[in-house]
Protein backbone atom coordinates (compact mmCIF):
# COMPACT_ATOMS: atom_id res chain seq x y z
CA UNK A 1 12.77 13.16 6.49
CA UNK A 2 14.57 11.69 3.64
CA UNK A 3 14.39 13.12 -0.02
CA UNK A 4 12.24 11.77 -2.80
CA UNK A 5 14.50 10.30 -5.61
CA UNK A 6 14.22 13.14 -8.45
CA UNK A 7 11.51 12.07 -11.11
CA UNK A 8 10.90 13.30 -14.26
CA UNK A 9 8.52 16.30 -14.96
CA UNK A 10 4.48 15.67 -15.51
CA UNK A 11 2.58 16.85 -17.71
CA UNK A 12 0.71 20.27 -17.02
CA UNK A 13 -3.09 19.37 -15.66
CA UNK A 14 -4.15 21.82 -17.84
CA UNK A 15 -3.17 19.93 -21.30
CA UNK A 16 -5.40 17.77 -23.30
CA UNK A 17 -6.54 14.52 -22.17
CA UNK A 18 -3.51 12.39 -24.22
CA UNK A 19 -4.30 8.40 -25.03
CA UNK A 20 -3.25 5.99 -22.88
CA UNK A 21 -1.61 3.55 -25.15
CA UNK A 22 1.13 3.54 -27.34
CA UNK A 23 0.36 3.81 -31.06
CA UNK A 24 1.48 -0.14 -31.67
CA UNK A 25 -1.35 -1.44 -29.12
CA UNK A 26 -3.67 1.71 -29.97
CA UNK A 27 -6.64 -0.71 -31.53
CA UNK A 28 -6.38 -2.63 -28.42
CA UNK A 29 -7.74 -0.32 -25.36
CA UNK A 30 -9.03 3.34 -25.57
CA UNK A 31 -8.71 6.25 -23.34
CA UNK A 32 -11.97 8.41 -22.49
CA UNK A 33 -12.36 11.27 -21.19
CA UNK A 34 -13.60 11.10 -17.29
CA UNK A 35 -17.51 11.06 -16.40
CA UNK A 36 -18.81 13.69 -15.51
CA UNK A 37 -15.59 16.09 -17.22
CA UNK A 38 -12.16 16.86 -15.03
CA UNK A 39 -9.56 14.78 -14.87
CA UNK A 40 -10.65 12.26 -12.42
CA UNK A 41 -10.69 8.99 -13.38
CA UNK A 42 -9.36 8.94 -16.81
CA UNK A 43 -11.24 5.69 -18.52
CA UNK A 44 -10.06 2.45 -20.14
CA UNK A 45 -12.03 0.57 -22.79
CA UNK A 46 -10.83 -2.24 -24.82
CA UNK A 47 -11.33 -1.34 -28.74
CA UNK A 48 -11.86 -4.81 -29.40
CA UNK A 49 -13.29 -8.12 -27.02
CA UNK A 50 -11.78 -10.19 -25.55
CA UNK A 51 -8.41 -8.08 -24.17
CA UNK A 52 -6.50 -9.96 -21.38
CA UNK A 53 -6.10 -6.57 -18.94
CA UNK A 54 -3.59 -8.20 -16.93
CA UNK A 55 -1.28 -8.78 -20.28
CA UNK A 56 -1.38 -5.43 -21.42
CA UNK A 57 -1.15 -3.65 -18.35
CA UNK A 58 2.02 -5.67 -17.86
CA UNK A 59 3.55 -4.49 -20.91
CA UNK A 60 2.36 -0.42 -20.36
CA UNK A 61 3.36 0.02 -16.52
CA UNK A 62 5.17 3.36 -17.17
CA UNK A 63 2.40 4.67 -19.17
CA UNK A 64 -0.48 3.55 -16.41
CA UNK A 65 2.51 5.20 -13.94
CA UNK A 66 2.33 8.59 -16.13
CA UNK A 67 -1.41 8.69 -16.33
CA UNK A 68 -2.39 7.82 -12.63
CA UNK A 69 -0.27 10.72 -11.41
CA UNK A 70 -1.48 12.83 -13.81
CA UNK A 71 -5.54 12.01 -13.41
CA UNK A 72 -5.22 10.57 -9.98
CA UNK A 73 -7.23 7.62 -10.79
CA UNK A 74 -8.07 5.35 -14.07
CA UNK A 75 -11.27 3.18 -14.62
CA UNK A 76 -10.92 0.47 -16.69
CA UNK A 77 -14.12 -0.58 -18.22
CA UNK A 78 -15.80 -2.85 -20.62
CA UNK A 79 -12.93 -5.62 -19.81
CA UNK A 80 -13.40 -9.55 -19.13
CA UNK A 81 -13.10 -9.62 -15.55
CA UNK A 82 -15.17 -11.80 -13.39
CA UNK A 83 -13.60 -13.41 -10.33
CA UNK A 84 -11.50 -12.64 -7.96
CA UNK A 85 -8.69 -13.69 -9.85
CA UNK A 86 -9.38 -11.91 -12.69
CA UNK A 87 -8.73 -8.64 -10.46
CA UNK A 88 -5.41 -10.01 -8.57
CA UNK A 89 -4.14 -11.13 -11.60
CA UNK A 90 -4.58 -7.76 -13.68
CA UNK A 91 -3.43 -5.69 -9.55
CA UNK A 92 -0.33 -8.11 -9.67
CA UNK A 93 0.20 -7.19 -13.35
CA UNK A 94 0.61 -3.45 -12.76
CA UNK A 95 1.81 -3.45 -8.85
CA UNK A 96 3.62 -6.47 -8.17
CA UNK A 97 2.75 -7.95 -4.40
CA UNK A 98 -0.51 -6.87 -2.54
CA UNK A 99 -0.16 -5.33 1.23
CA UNK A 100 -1.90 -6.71 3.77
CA UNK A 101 -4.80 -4.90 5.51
CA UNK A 102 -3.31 -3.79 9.12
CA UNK A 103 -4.06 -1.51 11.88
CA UNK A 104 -7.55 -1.65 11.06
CA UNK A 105 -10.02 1.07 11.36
CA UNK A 106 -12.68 -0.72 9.80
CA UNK A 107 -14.51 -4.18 9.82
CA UNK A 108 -13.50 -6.02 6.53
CA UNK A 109 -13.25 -9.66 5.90
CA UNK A 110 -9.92 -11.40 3.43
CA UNK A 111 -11.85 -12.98 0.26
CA UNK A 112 -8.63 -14.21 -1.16
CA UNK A 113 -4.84 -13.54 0.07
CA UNK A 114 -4.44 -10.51 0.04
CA UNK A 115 -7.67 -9.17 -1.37
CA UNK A 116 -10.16 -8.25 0.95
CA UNK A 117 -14.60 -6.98 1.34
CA UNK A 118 -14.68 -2.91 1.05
CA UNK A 119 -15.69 -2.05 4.43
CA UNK A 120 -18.58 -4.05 5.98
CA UNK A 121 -20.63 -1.41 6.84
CA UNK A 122 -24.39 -0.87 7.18
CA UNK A 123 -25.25 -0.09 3.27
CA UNK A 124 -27.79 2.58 4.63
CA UNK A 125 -24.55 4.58 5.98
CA UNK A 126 -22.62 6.58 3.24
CA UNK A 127 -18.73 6.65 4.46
CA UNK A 128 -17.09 9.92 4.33
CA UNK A 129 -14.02 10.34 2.15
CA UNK A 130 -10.93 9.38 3.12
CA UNK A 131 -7.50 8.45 2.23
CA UNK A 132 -6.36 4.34 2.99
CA UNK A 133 -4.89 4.02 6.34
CA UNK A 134 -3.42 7.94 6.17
CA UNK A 135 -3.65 8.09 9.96
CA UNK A 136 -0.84 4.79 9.88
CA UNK A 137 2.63 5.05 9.59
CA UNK A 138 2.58 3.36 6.60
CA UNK A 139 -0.09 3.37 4.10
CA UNK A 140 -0.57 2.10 0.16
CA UNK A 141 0.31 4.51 -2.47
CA UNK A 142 -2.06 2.57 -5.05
CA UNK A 143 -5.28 1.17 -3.90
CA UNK A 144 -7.56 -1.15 -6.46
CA UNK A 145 -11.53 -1.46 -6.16
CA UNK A 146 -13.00 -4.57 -8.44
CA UNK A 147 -16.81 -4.45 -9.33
CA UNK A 148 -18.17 -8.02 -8.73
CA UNK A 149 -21.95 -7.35 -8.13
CA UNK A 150 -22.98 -3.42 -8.70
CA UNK A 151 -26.11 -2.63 -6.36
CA UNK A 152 -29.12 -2.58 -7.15
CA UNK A 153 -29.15 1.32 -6.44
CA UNK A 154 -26.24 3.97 -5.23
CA UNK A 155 -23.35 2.48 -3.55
CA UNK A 156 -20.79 4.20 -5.92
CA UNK A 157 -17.27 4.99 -4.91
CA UNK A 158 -17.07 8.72 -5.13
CA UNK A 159 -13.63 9.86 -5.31
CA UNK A 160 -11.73 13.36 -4.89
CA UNK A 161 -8.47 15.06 -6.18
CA UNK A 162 -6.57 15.81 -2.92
CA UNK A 163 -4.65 18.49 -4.74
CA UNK A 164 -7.81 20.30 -5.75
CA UNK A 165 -9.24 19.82 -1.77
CA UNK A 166 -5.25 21.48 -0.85
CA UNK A 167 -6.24 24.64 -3.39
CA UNK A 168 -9.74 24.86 -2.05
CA UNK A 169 -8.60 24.85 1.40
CA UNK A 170 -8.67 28.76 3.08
CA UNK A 171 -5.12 29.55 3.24
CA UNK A 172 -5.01 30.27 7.46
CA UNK A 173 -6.53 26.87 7.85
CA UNK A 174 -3.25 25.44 5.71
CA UNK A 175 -1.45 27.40 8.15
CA UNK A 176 -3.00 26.22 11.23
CA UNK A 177 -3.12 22.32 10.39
CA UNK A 178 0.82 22.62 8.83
CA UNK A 179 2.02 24.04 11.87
CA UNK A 180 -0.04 21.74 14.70
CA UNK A 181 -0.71 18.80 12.25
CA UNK A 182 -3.76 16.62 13.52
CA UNK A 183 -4.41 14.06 16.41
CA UNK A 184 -6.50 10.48 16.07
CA UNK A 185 -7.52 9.23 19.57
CA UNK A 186 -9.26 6.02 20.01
CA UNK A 187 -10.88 3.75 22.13
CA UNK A 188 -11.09 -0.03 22.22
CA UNK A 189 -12.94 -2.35 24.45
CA UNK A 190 -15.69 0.20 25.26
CA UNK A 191 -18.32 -2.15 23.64
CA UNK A 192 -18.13 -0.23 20.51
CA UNK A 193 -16.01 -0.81 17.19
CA UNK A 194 -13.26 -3.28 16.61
CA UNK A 195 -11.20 -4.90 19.45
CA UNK A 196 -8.05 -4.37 19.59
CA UNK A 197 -7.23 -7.61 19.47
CA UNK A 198 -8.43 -7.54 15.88
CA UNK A 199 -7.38 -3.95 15.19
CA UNK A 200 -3.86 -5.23 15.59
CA UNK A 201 -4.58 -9.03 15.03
CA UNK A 202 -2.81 -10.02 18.29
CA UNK A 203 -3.75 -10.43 22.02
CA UNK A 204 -0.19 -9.96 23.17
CA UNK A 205 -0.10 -6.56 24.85
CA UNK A 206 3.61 -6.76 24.69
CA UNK A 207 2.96 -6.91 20.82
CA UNK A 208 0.53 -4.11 20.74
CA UNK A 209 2.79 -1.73 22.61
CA UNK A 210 5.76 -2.85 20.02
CA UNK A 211 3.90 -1.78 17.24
CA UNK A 212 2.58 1.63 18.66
CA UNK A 213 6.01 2.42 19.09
CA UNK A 214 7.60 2.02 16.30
CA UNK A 215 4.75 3.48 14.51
CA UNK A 216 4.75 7.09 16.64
CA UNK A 217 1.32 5.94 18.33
CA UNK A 218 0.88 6.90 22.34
CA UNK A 219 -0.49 3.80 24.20
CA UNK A 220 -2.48 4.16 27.14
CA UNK A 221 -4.03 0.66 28.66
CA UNK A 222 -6.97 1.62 30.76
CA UNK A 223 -9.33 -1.11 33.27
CA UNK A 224 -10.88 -3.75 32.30
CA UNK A 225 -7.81 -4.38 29.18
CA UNK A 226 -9.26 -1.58 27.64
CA UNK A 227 -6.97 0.75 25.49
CA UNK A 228 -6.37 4.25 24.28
CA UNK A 229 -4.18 5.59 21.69
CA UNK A 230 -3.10 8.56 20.28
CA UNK A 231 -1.31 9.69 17.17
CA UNK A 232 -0.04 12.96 15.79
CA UNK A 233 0.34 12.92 11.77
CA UNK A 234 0.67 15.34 9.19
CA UNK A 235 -2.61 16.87 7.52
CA UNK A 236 -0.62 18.48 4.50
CA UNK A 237 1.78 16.42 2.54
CA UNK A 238 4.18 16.53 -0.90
CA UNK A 239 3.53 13.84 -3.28
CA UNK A 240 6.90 11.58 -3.27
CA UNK A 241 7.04 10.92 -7.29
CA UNK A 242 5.37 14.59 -7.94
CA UNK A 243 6.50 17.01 -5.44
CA UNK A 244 2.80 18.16 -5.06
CA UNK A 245 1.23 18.79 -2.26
CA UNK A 246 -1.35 17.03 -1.24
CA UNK A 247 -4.31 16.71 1.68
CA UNK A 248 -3.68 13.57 3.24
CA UNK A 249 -5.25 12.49 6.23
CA UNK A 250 -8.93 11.02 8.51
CA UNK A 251 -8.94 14.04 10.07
CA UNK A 252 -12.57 15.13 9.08
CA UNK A 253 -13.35 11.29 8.41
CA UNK A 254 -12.42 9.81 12.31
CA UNK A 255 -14.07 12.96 13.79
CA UNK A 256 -17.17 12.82 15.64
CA UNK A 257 -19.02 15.77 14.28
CA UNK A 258 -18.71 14.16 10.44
CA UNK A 259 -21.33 11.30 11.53
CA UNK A 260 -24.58 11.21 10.81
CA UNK A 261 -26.93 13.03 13.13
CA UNK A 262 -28.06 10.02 14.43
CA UNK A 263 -25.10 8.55 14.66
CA UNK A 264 -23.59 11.00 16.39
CA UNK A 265 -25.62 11.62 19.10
CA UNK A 266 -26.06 7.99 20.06
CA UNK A 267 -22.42 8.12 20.65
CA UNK A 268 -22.34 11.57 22.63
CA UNK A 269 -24.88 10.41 24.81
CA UNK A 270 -22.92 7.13 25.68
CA UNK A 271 -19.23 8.42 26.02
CA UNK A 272 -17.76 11.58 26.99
CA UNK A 273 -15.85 12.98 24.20
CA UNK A 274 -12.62 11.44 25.19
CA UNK A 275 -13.82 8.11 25.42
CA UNK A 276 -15.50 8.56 22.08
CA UNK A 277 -14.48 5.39 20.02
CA UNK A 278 -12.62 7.64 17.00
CA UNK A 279 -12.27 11.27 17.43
CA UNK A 280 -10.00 14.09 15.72
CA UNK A 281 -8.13 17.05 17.38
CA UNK A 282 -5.22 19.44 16.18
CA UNK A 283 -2.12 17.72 16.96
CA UNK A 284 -1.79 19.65 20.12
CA UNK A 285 -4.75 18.20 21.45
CA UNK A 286 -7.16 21.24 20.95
CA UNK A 287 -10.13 21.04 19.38
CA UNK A 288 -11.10 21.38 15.99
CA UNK A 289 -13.16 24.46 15.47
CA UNK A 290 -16.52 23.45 14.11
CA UNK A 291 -16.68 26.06 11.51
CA UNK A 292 -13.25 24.98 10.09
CA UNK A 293 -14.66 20.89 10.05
CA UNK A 294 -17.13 22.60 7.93
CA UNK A 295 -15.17 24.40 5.73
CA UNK A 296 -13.19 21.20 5.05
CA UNK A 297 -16.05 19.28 4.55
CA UNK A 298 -17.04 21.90 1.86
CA UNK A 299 -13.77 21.05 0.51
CA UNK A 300 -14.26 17.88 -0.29
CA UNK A 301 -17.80 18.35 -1.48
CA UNK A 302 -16.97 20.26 -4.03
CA UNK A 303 -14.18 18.07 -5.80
CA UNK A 304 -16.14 14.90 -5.78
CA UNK A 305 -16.94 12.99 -8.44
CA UNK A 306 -19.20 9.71 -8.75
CA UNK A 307 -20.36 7.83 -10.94
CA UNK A 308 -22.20 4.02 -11.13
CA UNK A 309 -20.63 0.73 -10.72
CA UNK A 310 -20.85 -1.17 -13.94
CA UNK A 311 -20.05 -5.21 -12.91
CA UNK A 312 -16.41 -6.28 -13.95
CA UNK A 313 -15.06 -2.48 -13.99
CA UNK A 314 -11.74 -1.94 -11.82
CA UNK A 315 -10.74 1.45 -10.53
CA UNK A 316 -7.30 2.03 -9.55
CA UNK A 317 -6.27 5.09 -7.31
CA UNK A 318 -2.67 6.86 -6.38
CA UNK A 319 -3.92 6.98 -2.53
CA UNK A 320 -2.02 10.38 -2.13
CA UNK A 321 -4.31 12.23 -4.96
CA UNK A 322 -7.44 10.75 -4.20
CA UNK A 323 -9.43 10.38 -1.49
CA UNK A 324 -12.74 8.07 -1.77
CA UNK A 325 -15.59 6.83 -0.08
CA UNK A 326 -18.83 5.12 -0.44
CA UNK A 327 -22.43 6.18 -0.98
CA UNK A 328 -25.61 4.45 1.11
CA UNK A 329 -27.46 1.30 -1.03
CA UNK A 330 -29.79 -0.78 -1.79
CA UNK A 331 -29.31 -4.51 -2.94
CA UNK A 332 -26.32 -6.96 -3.24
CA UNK A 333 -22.99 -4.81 -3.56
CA UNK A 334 -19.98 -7.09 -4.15
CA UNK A 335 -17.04 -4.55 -4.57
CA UNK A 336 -13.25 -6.28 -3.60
CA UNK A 337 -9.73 -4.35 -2.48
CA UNK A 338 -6.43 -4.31 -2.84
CA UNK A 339 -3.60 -2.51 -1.94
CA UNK A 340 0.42 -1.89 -2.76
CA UNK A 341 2.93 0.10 -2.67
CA UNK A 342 3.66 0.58 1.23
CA UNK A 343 5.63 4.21 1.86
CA UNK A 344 5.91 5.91 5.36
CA UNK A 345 5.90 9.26 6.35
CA UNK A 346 10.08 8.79 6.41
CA UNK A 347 9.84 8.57 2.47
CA UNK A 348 8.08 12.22 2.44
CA UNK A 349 9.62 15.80 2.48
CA UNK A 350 8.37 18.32 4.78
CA UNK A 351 6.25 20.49 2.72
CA UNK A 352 8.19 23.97 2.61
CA UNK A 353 5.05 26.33 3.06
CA UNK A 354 1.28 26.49 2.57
């Protein structure tokens, strides 16, 4: 793999929360200190109404640059943003051109361009967290999340430090997922979860085998133009702008055993486990001990942090550094995505140890 261009030092985690704006737009927007303490999301208010977000992120890129890898995450709050315009224009004003959402593991519907539904999912299911598309070959480094209609209860975004999840993580387990990395298998046309068709938005097998190819993914047609596929990815990964390492993958999200009861058992009593619509294995293929899923799941338990939609607020997240999810509802939840930024695993360095 190729090496990261050299960046300049960050700041230490440890050192005080610093303001977010330089001192000749200081009475413009102010920086908070994250709900709930930590670092994670640092928060944006305007000072005064009536600031155009889009215009002054445009002229403070390298400090919103400096802060997101520091904190992982910023949540700008308290600004005038009501349509989806309002949130492309402020994502285009900070990132440039949105990604499109491909090799889909997830139902999700475009509202604009490039700007699509967070997942359409039953509200009474939370979704585990989980980094965007870290089981592709290429992924977003920065992923957005616009507030149009907060629910009526839950349905927050709770969001982790992957670094912290890396530290937390028992040192042999490091060792075991460095060394064998992780497997995602799945099936399509089993009557359960997206087609392929829309998965990789083609009906050209010819296509479909293209693509899995050039992304590193095993394709396996089966009867009845029903598919398999495997891919082997890294689980532990360094940061290509910090150096740090980082726990980057679905591997507790895609596998079975992270479902709800319910959930879960409907699907074991349907399919055998390798016909199981999404499951996870060590990249050799064996299984993932159940104590260890645990563990992990621990992990992540422990370095989340939520808090309540407010309407109009826009969180923006370096993919690599934090995972998210989504807690269960009730009500009308309106919240929009974007993404940018596309790297591939050929832009990271092998991490050199656990």
């Amino acid at each position: 793999m190729t090496e990261p261009t050299p960046k300049p030092s960050l700041p230490s985690i440890g050192q005080p929360l610093r303001r977010a704006v330089s001192v000749s737009t200081e009475d413009l927007v102010r920086a908070e200190a994250p709900p709930g303490g930590g670092k994670l999301p640092l928060v944006l208010r305007p000072s005064v109404p009536g600031v155009d977000l889009a215009a002054w992120a445009e002229g403070h890129r390298e400090q919103l640059t400096r802060d997101l890898l520091e904190h992982g995450g910023i949540l700008f709050r308290g600004f005038p943003l009501a349509t989806v315009e309002d949130f492309e224009r402020v994502v285009r004003a900070i990132s440039g051109d949105l990604l499109e959402y491909k090799e889909r593991s997830s139902p999700r519907h475009a509202v604009a361009g490039k700007v699509y539904t967070s997942t359409d999912y039953p509200p009474d299911q939370p979704i585990f967290l989980h980094n965007e598309n870290s089981y592709q070959n290429a992924w977003p480094m920065q992923i957005f999340f616009f507030c149009h209609t907060a629910a009526r209860r839950g349905g927050e975004t709770p969001i982790a430090d992957t670094r912290r999840i890396y530290e937390r993580i028992d040192p042999e387990v490091r060792r075991r997922f460095l060394e064998k990395k992780w497997m995602y298998v799945r099936n399509f046309g089993d009557g359960f979860g997206l087609p392929w068709t829309t998965v990789f938005q083609t009906d050209d097998r010819a296509a479909v085998e293209a693509h899995c190819e050039k992304s590193g993914i095993r394709a396996e047609w089966k009867d009845g133009n029903r598919l398999r596929t495997r891919a082997v990815r890294p689980a532990i990964s360094e940061h290509p702008y910090s150096g740090e390492k980082v726990w980057f993958n679905h591997a507790i999200f895609f596998n079975v055993g992270t479902l709800t009861e319910t959930l879960r058992e409907a699907l074991l009593e349907e399919f055998p486990v390798e016909d199981l619509p999404t499951h996870t294995y060590y990249g050799d293929g064996t299984p993932i001990e159940p104590e260890v899923l645990d563990h992990l799941r621990a992990c992540y338990a422990a370095e989340t942090v939520s808090f309540p939609w407010e309407q109009g607020d826009l969180l923006m997240l370096d993919n690599m550094l934090a995972a998210h999810g989504r807690g269960s509802y009730e009500g009308e939840r309106k919240v929009m995505v974007a993404m940018s930024d596309p790297k591939t695993w050929a832009d990271l360095s092998e991490p050199a140890g656990i």
